[in-house]
C-alpha atoms as a PDB file:
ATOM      1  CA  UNK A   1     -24.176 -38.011 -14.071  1.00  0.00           C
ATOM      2  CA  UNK A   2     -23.573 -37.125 -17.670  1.00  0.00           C
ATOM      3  CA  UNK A   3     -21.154 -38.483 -19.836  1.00  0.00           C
ATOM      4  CA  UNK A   4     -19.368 -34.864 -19.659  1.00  0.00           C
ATOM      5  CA  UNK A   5     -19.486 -34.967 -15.913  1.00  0.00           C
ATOM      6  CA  UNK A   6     -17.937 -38.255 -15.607  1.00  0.00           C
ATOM      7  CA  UNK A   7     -15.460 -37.809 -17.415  1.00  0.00           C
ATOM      8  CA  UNK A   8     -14.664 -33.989 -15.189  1.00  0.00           C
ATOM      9  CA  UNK A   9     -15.064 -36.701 -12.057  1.00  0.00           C
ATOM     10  CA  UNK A  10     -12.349 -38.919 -13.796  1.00  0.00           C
ATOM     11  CA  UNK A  11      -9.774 -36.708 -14.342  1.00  0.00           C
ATOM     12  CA  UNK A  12     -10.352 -35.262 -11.418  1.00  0.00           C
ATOM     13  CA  UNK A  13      -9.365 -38.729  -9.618  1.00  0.00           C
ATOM     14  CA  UNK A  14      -6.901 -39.162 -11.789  1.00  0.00           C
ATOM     15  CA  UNK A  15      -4.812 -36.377 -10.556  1.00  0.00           C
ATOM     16  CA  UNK A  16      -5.157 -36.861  -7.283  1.00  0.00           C
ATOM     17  CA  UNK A  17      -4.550 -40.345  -7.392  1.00  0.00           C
ATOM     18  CA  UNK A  18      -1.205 -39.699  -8.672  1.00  0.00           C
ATOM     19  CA  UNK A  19      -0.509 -36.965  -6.447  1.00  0.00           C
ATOM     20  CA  UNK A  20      -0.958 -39.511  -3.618  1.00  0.00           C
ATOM     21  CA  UNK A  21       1.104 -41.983  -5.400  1.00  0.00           C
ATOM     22  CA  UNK A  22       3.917 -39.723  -5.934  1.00  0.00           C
ATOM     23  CA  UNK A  23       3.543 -39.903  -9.276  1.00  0.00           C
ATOM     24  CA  UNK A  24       4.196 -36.444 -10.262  1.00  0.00           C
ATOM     25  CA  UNK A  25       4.020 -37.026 -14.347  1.00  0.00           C
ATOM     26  CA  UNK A  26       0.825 -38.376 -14.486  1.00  0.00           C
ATOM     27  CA  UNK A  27      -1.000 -35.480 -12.313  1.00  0.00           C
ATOM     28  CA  UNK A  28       0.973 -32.881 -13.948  1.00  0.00           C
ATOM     29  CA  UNK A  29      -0.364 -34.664 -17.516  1.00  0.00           C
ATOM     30  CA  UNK A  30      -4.116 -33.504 -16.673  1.00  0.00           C
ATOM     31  CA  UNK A  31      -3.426 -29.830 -15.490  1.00  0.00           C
ATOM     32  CA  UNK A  32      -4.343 -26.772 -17.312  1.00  0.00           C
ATOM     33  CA  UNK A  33      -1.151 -25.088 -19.225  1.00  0.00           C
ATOM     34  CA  UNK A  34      -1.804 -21.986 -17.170  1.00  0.00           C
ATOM     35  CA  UNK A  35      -1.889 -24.326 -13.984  1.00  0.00           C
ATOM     36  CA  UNK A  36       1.243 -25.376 -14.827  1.00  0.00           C
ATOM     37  CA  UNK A  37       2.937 -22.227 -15.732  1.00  0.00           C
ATOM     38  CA  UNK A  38       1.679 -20.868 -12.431  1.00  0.00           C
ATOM     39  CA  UNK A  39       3.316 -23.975 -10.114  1.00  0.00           C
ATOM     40  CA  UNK A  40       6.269 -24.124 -11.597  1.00  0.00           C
ATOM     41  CA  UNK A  41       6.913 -20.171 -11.480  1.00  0.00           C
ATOM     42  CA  UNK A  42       5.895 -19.982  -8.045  1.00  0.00           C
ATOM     43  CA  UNK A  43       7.762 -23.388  -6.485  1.00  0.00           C
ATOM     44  CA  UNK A  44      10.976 -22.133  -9.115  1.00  0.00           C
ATOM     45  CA  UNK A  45      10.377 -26.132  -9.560  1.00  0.00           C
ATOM     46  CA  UNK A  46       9.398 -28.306 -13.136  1.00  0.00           C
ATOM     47  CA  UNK A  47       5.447 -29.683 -12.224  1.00  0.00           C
ATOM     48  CA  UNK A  48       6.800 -33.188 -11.448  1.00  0.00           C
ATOM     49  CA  UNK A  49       8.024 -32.031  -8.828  1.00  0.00           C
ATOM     50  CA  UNK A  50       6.070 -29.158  -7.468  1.00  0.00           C
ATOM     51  CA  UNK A  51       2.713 -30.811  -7.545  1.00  0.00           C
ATOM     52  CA  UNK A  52       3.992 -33.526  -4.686  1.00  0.00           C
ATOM     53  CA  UNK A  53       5.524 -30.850  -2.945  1.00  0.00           C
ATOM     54  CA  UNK A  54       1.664 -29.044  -3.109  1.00  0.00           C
ATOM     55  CA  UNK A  55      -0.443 -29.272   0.242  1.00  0.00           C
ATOM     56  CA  UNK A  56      -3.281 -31.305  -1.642  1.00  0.00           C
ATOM     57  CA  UNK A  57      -5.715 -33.122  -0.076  1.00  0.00           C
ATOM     58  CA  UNK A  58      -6.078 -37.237   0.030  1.00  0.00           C
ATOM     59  CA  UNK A  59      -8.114 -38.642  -3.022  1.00  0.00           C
ATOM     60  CA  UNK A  60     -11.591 -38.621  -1.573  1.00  0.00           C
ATOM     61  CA  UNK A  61     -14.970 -40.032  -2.898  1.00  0.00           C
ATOM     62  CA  UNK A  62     -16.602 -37.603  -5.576  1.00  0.00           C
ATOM     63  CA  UNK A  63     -19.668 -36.494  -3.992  1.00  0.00           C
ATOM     64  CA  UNK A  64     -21.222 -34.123  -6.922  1.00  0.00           C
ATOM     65  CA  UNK A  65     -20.194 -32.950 -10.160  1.00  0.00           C
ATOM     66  CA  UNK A  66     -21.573 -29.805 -12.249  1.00  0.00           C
ATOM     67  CA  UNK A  67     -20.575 -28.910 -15.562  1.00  0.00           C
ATOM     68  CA  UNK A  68     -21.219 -25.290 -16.804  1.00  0.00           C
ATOM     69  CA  UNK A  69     -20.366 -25.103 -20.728  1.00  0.00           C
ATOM     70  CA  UNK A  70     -16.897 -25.542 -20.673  1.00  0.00           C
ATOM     71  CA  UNK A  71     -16.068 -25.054 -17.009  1.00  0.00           C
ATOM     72  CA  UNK A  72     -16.723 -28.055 -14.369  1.00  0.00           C
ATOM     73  CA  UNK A  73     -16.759 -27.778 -10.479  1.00  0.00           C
ATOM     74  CA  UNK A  74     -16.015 -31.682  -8.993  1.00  0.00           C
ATOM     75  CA  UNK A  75     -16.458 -31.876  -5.082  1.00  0.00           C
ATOM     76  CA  UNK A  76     -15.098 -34.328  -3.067  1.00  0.00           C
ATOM     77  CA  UNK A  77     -15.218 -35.897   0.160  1.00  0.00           C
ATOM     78  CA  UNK A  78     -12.557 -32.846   1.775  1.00  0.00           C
ATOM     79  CA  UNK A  79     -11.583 -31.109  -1.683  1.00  0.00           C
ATOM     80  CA  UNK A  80     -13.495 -28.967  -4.576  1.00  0.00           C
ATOM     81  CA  UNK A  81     -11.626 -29.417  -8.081  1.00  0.00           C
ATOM     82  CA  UNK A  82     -11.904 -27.283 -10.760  1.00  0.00           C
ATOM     83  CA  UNK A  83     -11.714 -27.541 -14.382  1.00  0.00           C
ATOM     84  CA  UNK A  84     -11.803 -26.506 -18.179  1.00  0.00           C
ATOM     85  CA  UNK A  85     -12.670 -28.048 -21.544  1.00  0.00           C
ATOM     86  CA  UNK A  86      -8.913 -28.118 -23.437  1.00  0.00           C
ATOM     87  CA  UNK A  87      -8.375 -29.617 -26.977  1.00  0.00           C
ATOM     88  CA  UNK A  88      -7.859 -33.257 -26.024  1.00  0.00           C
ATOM     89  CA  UNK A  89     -10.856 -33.157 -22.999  1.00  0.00           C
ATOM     90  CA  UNK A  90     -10.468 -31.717 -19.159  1.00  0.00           C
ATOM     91  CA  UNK A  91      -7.743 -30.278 -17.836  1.00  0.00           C
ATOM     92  CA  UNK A  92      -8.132 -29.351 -13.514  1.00  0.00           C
ATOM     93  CA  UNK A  93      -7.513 -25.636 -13.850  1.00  0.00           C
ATOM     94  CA  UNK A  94      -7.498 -25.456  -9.489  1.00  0.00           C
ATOM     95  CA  UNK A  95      -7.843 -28.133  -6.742  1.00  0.00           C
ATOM     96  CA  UNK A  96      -7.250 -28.275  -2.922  1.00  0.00           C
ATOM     97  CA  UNK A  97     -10.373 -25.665  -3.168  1.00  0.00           C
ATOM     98  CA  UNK A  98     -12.160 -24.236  -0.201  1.00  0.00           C
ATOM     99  CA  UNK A  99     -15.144 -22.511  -0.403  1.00  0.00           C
ATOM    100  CA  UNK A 100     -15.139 -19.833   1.968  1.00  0.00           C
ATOM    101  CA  UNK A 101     -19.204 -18.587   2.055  1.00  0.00           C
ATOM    102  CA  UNK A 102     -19.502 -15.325  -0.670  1.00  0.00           C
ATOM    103  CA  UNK A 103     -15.595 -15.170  -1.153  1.00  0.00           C
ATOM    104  CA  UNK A 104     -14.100 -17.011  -3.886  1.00  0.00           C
ATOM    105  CA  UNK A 105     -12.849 -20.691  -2.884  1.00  0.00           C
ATOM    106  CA  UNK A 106      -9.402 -20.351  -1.353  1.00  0.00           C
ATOM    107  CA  UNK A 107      -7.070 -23.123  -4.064  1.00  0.00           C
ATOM    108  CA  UNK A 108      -3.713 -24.417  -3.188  1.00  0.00           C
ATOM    109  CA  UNK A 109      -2.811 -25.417  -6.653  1.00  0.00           C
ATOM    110  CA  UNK A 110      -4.650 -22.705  -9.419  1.00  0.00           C
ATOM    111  CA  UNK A 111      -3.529 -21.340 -11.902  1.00  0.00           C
ATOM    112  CA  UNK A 112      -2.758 -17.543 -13.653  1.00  0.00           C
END
C-alpha cells in the first residue's frame, strides 16, 4: 500500500477500535464534521455518545484500500469505510458500509 493508503487504513482502525472500546471521544476525533453534524442531529445525542450507540461492525482485518484523489474506500473483513482528505489528514466520512450490487453502499454512520 501507499503511504496515503495506510494512513486511510489507520484511521480507519482507529475508529473502530474505539468504537469497540467504548471510547466514544477518540472515534468521534477522526470523523468528518459533516459526519458528525449528521449523528448527532439524527440520535438528538453529542457524538460521544451516539457513535457507541451506532450499529457498527467489530474492528475487522483491512483487506484492501483504494485512494481516489482525496476520497479513500477501506474494506474490511465485514465493513467498507469511507473517507476524505481534511486539513489535518483523513477523516471517515461513512462506515458500517454495505455494498448492495449497482445501488449505492447502504452506511449506518454517513454523513449530510
Amino acid at each position: 500500500m501507499t503511504d496515503r493508503a495506510d494512513a486511510a487504513a489507520a484511521v480507519t482502525t482507529r475508529m473502530l477500535d474505539a468504537v469497540a472500546g467504548r471510547d466514544g471521544t477518540a472515534a468521534c476525533a477522526v470523523l468528518a464534521p459533516d459526519t458528525v453534524t449528521e449523528l448527532e442531529q439524527s440520535a438528538d445525542k453529542p457524538c460521544a455518545e451516539a457513535i457507541l450507540a451506532e450499529d457498527l461492525p467489530e474492528p475487522g482485518a483491512v483487506v484492501a484500500t483504494d485512494v481516489y484523489g482525496q476520497r479513500a474506500q477501506v474494506r474490511l473483513d465485514g465493513d467498507t469505510v469511507f473517507l476524505a482528505v481534511f486539513p489535518g489528514g483523513w477523516r471517515v466520512v461513512a462506515a458500517g458500509c454495505t455494498a448492495r450490487g449497482d445501488k449505492p453502499y447502504d452506511c449506518v454512520l454517513q454523513g449530510g
